[in-house]
Protein backbone atom coordinates (compact mmCIF):
# COMPACT_ATOMS: atom_id res chain seq x y z
CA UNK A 1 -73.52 49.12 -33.55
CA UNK A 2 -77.25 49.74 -34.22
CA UNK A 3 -78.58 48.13 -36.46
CA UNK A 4 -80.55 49.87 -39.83
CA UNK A 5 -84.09 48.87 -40.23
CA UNK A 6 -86.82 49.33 -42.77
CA UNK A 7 -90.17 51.08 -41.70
CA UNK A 8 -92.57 51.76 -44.56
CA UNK A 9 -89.78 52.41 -47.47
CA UNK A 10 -86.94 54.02 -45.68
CA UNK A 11 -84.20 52.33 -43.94
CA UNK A 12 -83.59 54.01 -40.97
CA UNK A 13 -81.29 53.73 -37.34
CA UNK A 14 -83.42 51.15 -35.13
CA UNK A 15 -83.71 54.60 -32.71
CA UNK A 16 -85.23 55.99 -35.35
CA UNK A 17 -87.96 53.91 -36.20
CA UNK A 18 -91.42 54.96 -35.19
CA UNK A 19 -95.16 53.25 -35.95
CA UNK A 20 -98.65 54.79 -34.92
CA UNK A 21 -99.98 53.97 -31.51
CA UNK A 22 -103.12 53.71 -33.61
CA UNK A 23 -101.31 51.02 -35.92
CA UNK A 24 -103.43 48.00 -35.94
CA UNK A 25 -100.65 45.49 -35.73
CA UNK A 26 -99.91 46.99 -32.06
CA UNK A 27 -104.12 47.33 -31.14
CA UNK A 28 -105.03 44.31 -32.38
CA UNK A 29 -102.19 42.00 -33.40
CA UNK A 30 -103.97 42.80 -37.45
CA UNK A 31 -101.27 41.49 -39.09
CA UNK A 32 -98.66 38.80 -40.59
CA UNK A 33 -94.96 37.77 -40.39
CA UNK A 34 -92.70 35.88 -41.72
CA UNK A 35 -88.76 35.12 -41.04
CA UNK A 36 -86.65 34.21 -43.48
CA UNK A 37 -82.61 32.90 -42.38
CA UNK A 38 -79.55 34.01 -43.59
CA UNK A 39 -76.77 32.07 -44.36
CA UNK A 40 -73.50 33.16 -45.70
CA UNK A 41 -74.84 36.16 -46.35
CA UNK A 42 -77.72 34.71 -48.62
CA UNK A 43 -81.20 34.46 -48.14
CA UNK A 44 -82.45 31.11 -47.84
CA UNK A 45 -86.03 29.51 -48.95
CA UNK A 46 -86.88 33.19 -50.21
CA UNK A 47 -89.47 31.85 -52.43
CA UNK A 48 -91.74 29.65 -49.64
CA UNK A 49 -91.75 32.55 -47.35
CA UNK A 50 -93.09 34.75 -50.30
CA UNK A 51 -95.60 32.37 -51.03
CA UNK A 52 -96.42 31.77 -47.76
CA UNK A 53 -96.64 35.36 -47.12
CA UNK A 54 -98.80 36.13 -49.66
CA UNK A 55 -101.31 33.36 -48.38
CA UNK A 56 -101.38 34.82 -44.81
CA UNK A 57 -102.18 38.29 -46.12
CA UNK A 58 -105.02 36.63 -48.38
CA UNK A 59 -106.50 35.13 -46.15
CA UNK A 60 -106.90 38.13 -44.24
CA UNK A 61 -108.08 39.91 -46.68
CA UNK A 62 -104.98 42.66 -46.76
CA UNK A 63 -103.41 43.90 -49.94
CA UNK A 64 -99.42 43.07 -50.26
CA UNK A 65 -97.79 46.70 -50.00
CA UNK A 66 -94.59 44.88 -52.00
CA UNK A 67 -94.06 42.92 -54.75
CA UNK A 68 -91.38 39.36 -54.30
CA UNK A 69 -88.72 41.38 -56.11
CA UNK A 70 -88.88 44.51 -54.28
CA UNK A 71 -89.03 41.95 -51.38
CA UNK A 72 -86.28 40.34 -52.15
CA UNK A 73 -84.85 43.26 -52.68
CA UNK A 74 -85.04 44.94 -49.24
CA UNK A 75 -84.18 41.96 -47.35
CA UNK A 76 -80.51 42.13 -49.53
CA UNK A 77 -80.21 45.45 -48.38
CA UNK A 78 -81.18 45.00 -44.64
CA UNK A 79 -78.44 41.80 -44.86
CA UNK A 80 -75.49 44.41 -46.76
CA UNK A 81 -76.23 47.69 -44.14
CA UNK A 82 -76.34 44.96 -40.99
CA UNK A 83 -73.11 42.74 -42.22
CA UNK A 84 -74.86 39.98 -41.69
CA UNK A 85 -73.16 36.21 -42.42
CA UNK A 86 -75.58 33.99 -40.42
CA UNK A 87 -78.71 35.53 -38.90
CA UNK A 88 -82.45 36.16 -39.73
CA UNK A 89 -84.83 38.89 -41.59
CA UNK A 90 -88.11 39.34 -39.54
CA UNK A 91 -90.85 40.81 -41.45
CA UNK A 92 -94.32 42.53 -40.37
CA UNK A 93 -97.33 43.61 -42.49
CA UNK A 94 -100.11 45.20 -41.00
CA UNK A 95 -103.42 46.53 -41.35
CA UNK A 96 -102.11 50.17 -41.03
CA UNK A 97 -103.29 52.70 -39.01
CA UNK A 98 -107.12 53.81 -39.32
CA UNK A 99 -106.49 56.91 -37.22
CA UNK A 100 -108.36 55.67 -34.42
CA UNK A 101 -109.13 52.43 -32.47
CA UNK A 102 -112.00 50.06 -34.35
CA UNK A 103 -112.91 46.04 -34.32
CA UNK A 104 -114.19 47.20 -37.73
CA UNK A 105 -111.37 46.71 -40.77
CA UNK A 106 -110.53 49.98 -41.99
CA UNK A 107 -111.24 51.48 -45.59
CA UNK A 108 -108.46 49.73 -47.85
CA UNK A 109 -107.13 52.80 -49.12
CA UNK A 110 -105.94 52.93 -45.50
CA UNK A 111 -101.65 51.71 -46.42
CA UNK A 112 -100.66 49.28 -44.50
CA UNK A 113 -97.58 49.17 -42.55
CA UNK A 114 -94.49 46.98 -43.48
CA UNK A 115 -91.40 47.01 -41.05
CA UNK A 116 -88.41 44.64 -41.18
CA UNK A 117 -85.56 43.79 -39.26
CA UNK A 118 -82.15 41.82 -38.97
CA UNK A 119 -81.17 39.83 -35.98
CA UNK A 120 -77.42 38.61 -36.17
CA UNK A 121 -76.94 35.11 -34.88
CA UNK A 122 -73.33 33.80 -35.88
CA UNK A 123 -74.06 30.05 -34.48
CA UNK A 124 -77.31 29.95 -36.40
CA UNK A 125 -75.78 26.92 -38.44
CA UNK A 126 -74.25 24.82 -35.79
CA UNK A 127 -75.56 26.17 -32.53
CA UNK A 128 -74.49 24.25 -29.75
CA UNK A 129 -78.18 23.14 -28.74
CA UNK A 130 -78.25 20.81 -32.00
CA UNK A 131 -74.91 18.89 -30.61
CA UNK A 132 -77.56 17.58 -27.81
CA UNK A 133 -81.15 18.20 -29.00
CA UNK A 134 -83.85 20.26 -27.23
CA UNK A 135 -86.20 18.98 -24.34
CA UNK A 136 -89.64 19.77 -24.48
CA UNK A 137 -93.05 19.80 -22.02
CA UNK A 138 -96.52 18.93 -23.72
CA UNK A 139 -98.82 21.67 -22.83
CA UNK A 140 -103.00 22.11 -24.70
CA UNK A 141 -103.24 23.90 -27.57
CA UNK A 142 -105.52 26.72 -26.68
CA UNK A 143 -104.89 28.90 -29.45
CA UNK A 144 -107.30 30.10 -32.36
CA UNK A 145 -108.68 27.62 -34.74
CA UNK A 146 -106.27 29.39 -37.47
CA UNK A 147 -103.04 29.16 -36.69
CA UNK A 148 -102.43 28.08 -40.34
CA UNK A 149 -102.18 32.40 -41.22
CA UNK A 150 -98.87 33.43 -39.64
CA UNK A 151 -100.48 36.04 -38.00
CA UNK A 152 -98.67 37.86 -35.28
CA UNK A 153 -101.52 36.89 -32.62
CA UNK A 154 -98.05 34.92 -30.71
CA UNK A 155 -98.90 35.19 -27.07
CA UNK A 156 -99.80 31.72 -26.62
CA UNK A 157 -96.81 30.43 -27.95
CA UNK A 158 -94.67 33.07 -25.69
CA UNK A 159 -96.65 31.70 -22.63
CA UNK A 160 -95.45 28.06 -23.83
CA UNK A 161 -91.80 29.01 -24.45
CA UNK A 162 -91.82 30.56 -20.62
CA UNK A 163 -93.42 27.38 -19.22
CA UNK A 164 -91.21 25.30 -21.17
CA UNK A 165 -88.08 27.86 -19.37
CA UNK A 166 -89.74 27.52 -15.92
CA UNK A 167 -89.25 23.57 -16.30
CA UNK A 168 -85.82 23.65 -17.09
CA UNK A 169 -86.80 22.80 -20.97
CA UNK A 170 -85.91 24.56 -24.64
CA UNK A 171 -90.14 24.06 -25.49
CA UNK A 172 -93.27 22.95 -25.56
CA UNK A 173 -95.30 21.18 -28.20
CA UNK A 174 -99.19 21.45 -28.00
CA UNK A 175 -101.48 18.42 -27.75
CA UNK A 176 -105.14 18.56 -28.81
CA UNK A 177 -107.36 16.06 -28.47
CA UNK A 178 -104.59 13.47 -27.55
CA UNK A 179 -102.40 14.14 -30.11
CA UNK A 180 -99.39 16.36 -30.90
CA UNK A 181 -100.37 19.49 -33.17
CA UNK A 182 -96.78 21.56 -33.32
CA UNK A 183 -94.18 23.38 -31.55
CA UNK A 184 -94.40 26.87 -29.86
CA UNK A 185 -92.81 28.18 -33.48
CA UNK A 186 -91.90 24.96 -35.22
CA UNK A 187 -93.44 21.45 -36.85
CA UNK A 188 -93.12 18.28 -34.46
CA UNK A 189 -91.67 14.92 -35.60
CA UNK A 190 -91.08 11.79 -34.51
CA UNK A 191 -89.07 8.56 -35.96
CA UNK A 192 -90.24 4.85 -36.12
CA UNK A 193 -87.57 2.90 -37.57
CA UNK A 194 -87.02 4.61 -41.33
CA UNK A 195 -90.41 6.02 -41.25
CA UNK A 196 -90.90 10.43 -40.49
CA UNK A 197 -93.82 10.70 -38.83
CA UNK A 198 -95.46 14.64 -38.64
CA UNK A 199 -98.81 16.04 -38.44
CA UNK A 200 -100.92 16.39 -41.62
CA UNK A 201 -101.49 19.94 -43.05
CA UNK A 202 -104.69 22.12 -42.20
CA UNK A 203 -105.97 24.75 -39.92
CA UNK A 204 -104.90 23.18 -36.86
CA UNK A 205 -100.64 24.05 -37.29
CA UNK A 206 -98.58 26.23 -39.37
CA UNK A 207 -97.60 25.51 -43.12
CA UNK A 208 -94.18 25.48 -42.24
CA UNK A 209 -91.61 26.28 -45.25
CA UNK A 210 -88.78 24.34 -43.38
CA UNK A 211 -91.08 21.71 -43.18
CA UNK A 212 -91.94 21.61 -46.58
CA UNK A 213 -88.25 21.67 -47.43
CA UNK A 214 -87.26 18.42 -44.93
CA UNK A 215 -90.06 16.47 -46.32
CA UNK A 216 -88.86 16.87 -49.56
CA UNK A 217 -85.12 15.66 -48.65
CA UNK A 218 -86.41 13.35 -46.39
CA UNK A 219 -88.33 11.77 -49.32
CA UNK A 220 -85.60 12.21 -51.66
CA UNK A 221 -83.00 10.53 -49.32
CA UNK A 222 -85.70 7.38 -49.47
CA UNK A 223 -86.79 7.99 -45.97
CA UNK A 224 -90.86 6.81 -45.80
CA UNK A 225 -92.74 9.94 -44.84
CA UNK A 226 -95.98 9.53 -43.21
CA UNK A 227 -98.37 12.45 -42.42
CA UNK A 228 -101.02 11.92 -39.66
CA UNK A 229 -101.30 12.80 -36.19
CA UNK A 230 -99.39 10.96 -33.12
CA UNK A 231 -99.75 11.31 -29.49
CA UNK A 232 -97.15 12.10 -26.45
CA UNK A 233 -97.38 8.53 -26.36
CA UNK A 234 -96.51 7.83 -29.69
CA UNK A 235 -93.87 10.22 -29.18
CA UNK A 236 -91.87 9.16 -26.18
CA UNK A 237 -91.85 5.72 -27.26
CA UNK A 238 -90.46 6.80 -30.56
CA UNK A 239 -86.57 6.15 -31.86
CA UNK A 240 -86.22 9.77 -32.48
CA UNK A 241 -88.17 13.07 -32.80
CA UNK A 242 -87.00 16.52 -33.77
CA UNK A 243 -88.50 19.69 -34.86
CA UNK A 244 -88.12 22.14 -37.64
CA UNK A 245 -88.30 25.89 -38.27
CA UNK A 246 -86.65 28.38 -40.01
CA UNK A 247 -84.60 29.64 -36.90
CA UNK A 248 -83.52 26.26 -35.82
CA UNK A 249 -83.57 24.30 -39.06
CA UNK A 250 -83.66 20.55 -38.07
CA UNK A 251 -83.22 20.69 -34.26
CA UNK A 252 -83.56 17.11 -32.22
CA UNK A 253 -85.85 16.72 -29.23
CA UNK A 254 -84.62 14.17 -26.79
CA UNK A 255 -86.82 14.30 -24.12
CA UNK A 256 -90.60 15.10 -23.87
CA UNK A 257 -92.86 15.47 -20.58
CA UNK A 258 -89.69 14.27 -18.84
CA UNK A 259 -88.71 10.93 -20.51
CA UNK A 260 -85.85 10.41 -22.78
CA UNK A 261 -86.65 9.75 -26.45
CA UNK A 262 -84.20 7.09 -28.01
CA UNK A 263 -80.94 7.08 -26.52
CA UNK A 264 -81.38 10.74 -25.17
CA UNK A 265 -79.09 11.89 -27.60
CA UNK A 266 -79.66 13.38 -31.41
CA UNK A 267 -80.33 10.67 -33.38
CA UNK A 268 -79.19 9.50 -37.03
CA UNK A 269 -81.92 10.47 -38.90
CA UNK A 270 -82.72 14.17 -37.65
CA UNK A 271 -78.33 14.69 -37.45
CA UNK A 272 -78.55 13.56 -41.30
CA UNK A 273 -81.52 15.85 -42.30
CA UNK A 274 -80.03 18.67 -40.92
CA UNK A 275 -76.78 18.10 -42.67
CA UNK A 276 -78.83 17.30 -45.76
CA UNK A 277 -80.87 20.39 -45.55
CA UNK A 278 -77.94 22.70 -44.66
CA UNK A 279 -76.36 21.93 -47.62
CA UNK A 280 -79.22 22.02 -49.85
CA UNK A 281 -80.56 25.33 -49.09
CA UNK A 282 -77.30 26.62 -49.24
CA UNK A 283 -76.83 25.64 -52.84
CA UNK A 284 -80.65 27.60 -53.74
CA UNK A 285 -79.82 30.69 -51.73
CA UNK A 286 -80.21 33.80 -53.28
């Protein structure tokens, strides 16, 4: 069945859908994202990725074309025309299309372009990866120095998920200067004893809303959180480690650069914050 999609206010056969060759998003990657899951039919975290979304297209200096309610509003409809139970809502915004090809930002009265999509995954709870965690190869973080705007600039991160492939693994995480920043698309952890150890907010990763979300539970479930950086090192000799993101939740990593983390299996404390988080965000979804 093919799916309905939204293209600058109209919902429309994914055939049917058409954006300028002159579209800034496709010249230049000028533009933002964001992905929000869908569980039970329900969109989950709506809020952060609004928030976050609204950030990203600040800092770029490009006007929201929608308001959170009309938002929230489309992404309902996407989920009722698509049937979709368990799944996810991607989201672009661009800089629109200038009628030409410039480095130089257009004129704001120039719209910008908003598209959106539905991609049904029925397993997106309890995928059979999270029964026996991901493995994952440390490669450097080459990217730009602002990888806190979730800008759609994601061809580093594809080159890492394909090296990650060609070693037999589910990811990489970058390292810079020593020490772990993130995932390809997701915030790295590790686990010393009752203590969450993850990188400390800034420029250098994304603000991730799952992550923002764990932290919280993790806190609340009297974990000890502590933000800072940590190396491979750190990392391999660690009891657990596990990553987050809003297409794989809470997903355990059992083996980085080739040695096993823990016992090589998911470990209590990632298995419990998934479970926790699962049913929390289930309870807020809207």
């Amino acid at each position: 069945m093919s799916r309905t999609v939204y293209v600058n206010g109209d919902y429309l056969p994914e055939a049917d859908a058409k954006v300028s060759i002159f579209d800034r998003g496709f010249l230049m990657a000028d533009g933002v994202y964001e992905v929000t899951s869908v569980l039970d039919g329900k969109l989950i975290d709506f809020e952060g990725h609004a928030v976050r979304l609204a950030r990203s297209l600040a800092e770029l200096e490009m006007a929201s074309p929608i308001g959170d309610d009309d938002l929230a509003g489309m992404f309902r409809e996407l989920v009722r025309l698509n049937r979709i139970e368990q799944g996810m809502i991607y989201l672009q915004i661009t800089r629109g299309n200038p009628g030409d090809r410039s480095f130089v930002f257009p004129d704001a009265s120039v719209p910008s372009t908003i598209v959106a999509f539905t991609q049904d995954v029925p397993n997106l709870a309890e995928p059979p990866v999270a029964k026996v965690g991901f493995k994952v190869i440390t490669i450097p973080d080459l990217r730009w120095d602002r990888v806190d705007i979730k800008t759609t600039q994601l061809l580093y991160p594809s080159m890492g998920k394909m090296l990650a492939r060609k070693a037999g693994c589910d990811d990489s995480w970058f390292v810079a200067d020593g020490a772990v920043t993130e995932g390809t698309s997701n915030n790295a952890y590790i686990v010393k004893g009752n203590r969450i150890i993850t990188r400390q907010l800034g420029s250098d990763i994304l603000h991730g809303i799952t992550r923002a979300a764990v932290l919280r539970f993790a806190a609340e479930a009297q974990f000890e959180v502590e933000e800072r950086a940590f190396t491979v090192a750190e990392a391999q000799a660690a009891d657990e480690a596990f990553s987050t993101a809003a297409s794989i939740f809470v997903m355990p990593v059992v083996e980085i650069d080739g040695k096993t983390v823990g016992t090589g299996k998911p470990g209590p404390v990632a298995v419990r914050l998934r479970e926790i988080y699962l049913e929390e965000m289930r309870k807020t979804a809207i």
